[in-house]
N, C-alpha and C. Protein backbone atom coordinates (compact mmCIF):
# COMPACT_ATOMS: atom_id res chain seq x y z
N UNK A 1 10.75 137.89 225.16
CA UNK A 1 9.49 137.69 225.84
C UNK A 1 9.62 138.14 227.30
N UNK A 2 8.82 138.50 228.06
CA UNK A 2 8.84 138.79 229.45
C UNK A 2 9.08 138.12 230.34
N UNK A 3 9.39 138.76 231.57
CA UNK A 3 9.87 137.38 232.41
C UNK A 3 8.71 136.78 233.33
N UNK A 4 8.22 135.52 232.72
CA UNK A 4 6.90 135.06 233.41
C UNK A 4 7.43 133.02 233.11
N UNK A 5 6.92 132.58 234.51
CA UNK A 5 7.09 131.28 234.14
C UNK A 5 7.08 130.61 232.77
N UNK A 6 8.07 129.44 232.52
CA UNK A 6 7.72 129.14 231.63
C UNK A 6 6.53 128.42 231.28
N UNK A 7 6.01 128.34 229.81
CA UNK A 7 5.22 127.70 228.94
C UNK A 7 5.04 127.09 227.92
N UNK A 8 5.29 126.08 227.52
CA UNK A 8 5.54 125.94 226.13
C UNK A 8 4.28 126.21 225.13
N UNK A 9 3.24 126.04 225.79
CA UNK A 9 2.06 126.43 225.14
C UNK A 9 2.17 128.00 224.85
N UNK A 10 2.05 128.92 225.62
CA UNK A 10 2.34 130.47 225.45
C UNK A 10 3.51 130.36 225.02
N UNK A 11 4.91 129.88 224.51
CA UNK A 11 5.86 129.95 223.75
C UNK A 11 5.52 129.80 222.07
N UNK A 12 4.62 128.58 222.22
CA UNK A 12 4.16 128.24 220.78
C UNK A 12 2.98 129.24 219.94
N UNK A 13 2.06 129.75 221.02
CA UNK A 13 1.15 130.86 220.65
C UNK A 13 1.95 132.17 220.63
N UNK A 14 3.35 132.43 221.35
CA UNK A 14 3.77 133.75 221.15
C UNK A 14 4.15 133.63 219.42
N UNK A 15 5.38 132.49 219.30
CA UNK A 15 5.72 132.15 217.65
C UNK A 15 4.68 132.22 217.00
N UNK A 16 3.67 131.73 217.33
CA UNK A 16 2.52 132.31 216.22
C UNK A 16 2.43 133.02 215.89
N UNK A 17 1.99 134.31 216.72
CA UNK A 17 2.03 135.56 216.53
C UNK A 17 2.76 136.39 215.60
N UNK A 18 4.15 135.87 216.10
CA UNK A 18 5.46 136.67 215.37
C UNK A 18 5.62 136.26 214.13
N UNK A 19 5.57 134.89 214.03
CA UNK A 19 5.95 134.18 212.41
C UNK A 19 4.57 134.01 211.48
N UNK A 20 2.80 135.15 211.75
CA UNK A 20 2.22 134.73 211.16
C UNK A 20 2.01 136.59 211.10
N UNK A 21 2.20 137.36 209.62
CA UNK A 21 2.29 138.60 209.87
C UNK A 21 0.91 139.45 209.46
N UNK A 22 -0.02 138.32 209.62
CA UNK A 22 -1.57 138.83 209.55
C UNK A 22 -2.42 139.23 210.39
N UNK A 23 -1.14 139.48 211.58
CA UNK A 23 -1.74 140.24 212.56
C UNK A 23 -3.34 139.71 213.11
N UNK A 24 -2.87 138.16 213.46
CA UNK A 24 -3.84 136.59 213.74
C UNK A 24 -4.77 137.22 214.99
N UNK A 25 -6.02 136.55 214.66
CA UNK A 25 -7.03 136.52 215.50
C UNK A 25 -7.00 135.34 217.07
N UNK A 26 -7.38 135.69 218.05
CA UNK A 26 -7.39 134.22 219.11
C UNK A 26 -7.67 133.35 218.02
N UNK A 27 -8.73 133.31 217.79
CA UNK A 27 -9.60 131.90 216.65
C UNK A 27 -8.46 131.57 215.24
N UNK A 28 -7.08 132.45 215.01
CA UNK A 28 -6.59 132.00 214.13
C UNK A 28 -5.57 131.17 214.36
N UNK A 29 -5.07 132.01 215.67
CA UNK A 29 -3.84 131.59 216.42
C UNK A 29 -4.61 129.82 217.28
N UNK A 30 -5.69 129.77 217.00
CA UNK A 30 -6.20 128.06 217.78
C UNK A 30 -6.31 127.48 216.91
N UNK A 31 -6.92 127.39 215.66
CA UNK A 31 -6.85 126.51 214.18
C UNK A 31 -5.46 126.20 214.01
N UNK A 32 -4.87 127.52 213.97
CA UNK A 32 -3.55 127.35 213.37
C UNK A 32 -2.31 126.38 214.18
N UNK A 33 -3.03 126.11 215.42
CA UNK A 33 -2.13 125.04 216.87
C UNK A 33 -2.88 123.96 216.97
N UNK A 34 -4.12 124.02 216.64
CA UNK A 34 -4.83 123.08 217.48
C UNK A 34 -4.39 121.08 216.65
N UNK A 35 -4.47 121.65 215.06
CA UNK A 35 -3.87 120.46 214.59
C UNK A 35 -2.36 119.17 215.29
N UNK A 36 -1.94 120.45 215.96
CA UNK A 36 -0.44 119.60 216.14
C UNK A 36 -0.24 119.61 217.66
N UNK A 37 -1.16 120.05 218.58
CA UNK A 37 -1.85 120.28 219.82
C UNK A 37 -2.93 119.92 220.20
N UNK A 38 -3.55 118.94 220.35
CA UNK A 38 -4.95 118.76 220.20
C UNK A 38 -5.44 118.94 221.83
N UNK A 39 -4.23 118.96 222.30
CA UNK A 39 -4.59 119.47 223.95
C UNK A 39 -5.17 120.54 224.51
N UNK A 40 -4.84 121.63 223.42
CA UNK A 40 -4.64 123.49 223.58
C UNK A 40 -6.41 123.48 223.13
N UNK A 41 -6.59 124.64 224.30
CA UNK A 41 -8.10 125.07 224.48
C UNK A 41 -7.92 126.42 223.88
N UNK A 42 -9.08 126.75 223.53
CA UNK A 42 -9.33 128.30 222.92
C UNK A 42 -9.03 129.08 223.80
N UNK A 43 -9.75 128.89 225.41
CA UNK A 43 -9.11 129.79 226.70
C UNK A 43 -7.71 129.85 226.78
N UNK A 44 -6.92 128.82 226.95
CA UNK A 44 -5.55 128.52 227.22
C UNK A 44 -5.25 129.85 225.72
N UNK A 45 -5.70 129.86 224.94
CA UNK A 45 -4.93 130.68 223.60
C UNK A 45 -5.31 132.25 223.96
N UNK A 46 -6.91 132.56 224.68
CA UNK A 46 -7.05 134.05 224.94
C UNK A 46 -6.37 134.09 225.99
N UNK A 47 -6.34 133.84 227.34
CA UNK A 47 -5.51 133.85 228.82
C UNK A 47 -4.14 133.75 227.74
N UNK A 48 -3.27 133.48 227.11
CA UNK A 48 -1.83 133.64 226.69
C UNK A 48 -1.57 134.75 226.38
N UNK A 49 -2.61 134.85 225.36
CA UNK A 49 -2.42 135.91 224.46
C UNK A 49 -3.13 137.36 225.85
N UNK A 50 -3.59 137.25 226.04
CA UNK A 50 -4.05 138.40 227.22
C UNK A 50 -2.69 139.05 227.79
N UNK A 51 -1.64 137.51 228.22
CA UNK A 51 -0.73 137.74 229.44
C UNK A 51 0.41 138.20 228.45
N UNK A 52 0.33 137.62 227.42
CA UNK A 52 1.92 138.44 226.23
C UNK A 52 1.47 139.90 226.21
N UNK A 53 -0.06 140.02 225.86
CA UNK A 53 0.00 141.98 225.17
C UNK A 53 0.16 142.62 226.10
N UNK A 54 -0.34 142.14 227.77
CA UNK A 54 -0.20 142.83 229.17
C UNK A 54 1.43 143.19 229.48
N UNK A 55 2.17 142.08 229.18
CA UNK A 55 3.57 142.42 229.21
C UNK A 55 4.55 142.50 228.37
N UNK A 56 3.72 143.47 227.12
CA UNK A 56 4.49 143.95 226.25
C UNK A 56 5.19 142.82 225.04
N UNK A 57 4.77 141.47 225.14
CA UNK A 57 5.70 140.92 224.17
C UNK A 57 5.24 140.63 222.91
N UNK A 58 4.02 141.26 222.77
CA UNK A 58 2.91 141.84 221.38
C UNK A 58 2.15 142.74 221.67
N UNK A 59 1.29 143.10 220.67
CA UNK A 59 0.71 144.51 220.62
C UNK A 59 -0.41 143.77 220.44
N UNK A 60 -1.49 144.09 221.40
CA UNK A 60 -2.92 144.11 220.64
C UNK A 60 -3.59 145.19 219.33
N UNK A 61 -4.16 144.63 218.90
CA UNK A 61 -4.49 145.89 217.93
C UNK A 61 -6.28 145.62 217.86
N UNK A 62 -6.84 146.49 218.39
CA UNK A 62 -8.09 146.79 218.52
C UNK A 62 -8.75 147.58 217.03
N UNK A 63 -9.90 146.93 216.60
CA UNK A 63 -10.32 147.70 215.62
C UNK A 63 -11.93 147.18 215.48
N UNK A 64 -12.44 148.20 215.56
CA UNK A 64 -14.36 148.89 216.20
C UNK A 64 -14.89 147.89 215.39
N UNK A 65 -15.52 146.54 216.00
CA UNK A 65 -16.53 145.93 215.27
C UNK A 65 -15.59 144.49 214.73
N UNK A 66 -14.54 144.39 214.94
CA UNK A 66 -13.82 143.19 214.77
C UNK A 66 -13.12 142.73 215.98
N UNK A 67 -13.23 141.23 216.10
CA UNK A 67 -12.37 140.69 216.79
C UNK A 67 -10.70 141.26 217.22
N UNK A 68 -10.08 141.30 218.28
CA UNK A 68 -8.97 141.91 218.12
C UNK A 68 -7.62 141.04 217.42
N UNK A 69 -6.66 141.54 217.42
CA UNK A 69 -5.62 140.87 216.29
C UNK A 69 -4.42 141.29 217.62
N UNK A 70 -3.85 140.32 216.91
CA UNK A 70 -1.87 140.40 217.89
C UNK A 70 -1.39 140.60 216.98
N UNK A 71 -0.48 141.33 217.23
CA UNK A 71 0.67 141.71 216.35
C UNK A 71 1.82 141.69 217.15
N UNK A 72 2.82 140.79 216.43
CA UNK A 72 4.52 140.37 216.68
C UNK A 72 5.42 141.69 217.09
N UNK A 73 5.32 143.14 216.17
CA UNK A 73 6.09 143.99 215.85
C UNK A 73 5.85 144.94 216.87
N UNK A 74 6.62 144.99 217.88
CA UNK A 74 6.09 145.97 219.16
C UNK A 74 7.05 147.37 219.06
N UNK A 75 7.65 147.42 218.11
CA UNK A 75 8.27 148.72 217.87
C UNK A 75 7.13 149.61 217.37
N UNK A 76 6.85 150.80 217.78
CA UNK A 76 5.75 151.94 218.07
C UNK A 76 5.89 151.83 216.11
N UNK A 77 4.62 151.99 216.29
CA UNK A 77 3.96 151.86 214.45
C UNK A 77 2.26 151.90 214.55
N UNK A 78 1.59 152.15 213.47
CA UNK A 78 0.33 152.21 213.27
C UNK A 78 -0.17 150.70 212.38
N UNK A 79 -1.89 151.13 211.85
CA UNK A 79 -1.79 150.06 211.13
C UNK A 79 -3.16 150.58 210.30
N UNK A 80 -2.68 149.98 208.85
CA UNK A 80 -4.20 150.38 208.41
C UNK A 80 -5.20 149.18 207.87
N UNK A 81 -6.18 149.37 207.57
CA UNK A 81 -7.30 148.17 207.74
C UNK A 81 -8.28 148.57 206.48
N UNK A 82 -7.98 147.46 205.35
CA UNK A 82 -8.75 147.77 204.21
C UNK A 82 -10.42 147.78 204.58
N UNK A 83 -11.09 148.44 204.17
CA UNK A 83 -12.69 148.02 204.72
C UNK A 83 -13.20 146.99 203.72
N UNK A 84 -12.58 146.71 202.72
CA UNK A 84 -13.00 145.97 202.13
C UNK A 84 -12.66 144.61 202.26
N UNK A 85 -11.90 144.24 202.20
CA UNK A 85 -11.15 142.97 202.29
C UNK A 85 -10.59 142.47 203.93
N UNK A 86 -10.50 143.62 204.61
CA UNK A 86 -9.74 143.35 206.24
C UNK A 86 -8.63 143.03 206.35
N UNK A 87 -7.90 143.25 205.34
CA UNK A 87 -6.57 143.22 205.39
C UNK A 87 -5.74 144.04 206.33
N UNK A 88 -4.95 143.46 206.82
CA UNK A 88 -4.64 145.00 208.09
C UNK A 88 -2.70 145.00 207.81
N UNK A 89 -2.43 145.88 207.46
CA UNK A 89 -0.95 146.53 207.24
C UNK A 89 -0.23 147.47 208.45
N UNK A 90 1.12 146.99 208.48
CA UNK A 90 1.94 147.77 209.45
C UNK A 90 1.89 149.53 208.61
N UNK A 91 2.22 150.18 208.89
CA UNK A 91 2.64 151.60 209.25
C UNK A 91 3.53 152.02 210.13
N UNK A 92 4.78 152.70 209.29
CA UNK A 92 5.83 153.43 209.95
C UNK A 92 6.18 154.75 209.57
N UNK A 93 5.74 155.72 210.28
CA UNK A 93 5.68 156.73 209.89
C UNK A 93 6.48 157.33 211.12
N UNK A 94 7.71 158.21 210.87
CA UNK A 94 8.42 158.72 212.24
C UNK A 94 7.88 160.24 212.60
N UNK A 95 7.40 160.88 211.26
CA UNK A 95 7.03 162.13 211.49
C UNK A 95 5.75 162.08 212.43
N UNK A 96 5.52 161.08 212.92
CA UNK A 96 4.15 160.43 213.92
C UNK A 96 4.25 160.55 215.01
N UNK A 97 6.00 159.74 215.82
CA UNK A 97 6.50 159.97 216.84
C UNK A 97 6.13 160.37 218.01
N UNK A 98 6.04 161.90 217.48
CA UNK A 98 5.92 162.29 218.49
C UNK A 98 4.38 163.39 219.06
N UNK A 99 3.44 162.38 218.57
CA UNK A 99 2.42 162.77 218.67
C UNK A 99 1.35 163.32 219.92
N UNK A 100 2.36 161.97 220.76
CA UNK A 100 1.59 162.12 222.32
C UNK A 100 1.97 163.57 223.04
N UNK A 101 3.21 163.74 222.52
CA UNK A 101 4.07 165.03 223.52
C UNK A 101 3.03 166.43 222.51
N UNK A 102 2.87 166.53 221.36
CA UNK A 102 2.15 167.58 219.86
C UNK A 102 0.67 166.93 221.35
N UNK A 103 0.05 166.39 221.05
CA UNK A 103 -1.39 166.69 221.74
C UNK A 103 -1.47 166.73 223.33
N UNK A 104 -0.31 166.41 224.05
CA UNK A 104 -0.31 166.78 225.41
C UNK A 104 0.31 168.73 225.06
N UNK A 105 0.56 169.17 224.70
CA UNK A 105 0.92 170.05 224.42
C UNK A 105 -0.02 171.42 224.10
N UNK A 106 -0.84 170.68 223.20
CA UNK A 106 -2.17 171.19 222.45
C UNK A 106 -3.20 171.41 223.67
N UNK A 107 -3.55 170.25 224.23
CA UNK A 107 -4.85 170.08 225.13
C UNK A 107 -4.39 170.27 226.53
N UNK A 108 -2.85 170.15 227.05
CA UNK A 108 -3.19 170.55 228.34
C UNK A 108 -3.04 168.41 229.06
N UNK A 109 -3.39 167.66 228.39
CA UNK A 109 -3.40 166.34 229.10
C UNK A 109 -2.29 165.83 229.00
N UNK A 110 -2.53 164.80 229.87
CA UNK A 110 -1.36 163.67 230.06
C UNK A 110 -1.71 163.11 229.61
N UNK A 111 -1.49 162.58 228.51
CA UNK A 111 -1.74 161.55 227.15
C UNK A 111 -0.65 160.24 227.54
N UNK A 112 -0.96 159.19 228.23
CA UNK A 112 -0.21 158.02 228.41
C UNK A 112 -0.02 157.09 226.98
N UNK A 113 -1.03 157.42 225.79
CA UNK A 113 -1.12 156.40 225.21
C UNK A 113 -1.74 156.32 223.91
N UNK A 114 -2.30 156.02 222.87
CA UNK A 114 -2.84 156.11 221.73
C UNK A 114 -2.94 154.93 221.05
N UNK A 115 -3.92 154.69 220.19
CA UNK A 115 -3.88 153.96 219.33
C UNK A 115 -4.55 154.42 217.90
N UNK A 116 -4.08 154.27 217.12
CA UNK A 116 -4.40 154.92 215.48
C UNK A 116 -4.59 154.27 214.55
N UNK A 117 -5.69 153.64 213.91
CA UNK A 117 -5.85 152.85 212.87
C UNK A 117 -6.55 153.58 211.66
N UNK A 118 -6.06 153.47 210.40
CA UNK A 118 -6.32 154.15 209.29
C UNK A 118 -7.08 152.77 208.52
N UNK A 119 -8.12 153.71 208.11
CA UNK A 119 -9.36 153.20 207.15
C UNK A 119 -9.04 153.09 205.73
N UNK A 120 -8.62 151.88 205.05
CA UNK A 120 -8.09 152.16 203.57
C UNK A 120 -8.60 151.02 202.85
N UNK A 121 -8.46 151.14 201.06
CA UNK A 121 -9.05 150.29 200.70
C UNK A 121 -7.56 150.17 199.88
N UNK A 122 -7.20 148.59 199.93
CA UNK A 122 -5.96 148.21 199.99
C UNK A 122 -5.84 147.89 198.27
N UNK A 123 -4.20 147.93 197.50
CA UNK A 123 -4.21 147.86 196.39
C UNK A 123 -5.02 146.93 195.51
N UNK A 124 -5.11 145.56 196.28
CA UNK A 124 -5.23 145.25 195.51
C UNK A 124 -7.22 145.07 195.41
N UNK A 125 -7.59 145.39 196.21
CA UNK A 125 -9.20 145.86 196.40
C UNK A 125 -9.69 147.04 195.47
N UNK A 126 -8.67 147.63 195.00
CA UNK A 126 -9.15 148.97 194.50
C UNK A 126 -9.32 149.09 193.14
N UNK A 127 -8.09 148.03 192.38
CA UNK A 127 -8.48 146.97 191.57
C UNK A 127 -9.47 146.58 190.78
C-alpha cells in the first residue's frame, strides 16, 4: 500500500478490494463493512477508495454508464464486461504491452495512459 498515514478503516476497505475479485463497487465495498463497522460512512469508503486508486494501491476501472469498480490487481491488464450479466473479468494479454509506445508512434502523441474495456457476453450468459 502507499505511504500515507495510517488507517484501519482504509486498511479494511483496501482488503476488500483485494480479497473480493468482483472488482466491488463503493456501495459493495460499504454493505460488505458496514455489518461489522457500523461506524464506517459511505463517504469515509469513496474518500478511501479515491486516496488508494490516486496512489496506485488499486486500479479504478471505469466503464460508460456504470458505477466505477476497484480492482486489487494493479499489474497492467485489461478487463472485459459481459453486457449482459455485468460480470467484469481480468485480461492478460502481453502482446498488448506495448500499445502506448505502437500509438504514440502511429499518431505523433504522448500517450501517458489508456484504459481498454472489452464488450463480451460471458460463458455462461451465452448459454
Amino acid at each position: 500500500m502507499a505511504t500515507t498515514k495510517y488507517s484501519r478503516q482504509r486498511e479494511l476497505i483496501y482488503n476488500t478490494v483485494i480479497e473480493n475479485q468482483v472488482h466491488p463497487t463503493a456501495e459493495f465495498v460499504y454493505k460488505y463493512l458496514k455489518k461489522d463497522n457500523p461506524q464506517l460512512s459511505l463517504g469515509t469508503v469513496y474518500r478511501n477508495l479515491q486516496q488508494l486508486s490516486d496512489n496506485g494501491a488499486i486500479n479504478r476501472v471505469s466503464i460508460p454508464n456504470q458505477p466505477d469498480r476497484f480492482d486489487g490487481v494493479i499489474k497492467p491488464h485489461y478487463h472485459a464486461v459481459c453486457s449482459k450479466c455485468g460480470k467484469i473479468e481480468d485480461i492478460f494479454i502481453e502482446e498488448m504491452e506495448s500499445i502506448d509506445s505502437l500509438v504514440a508512434e502511429k499518431t505523433g502523441l504522448n500517450i501517458i495512459g489508456h484504459e481498454i474495456v472489452f464488450k463480451t457476453i460471458c460463458p455462461l450468459c451465452k448459454n
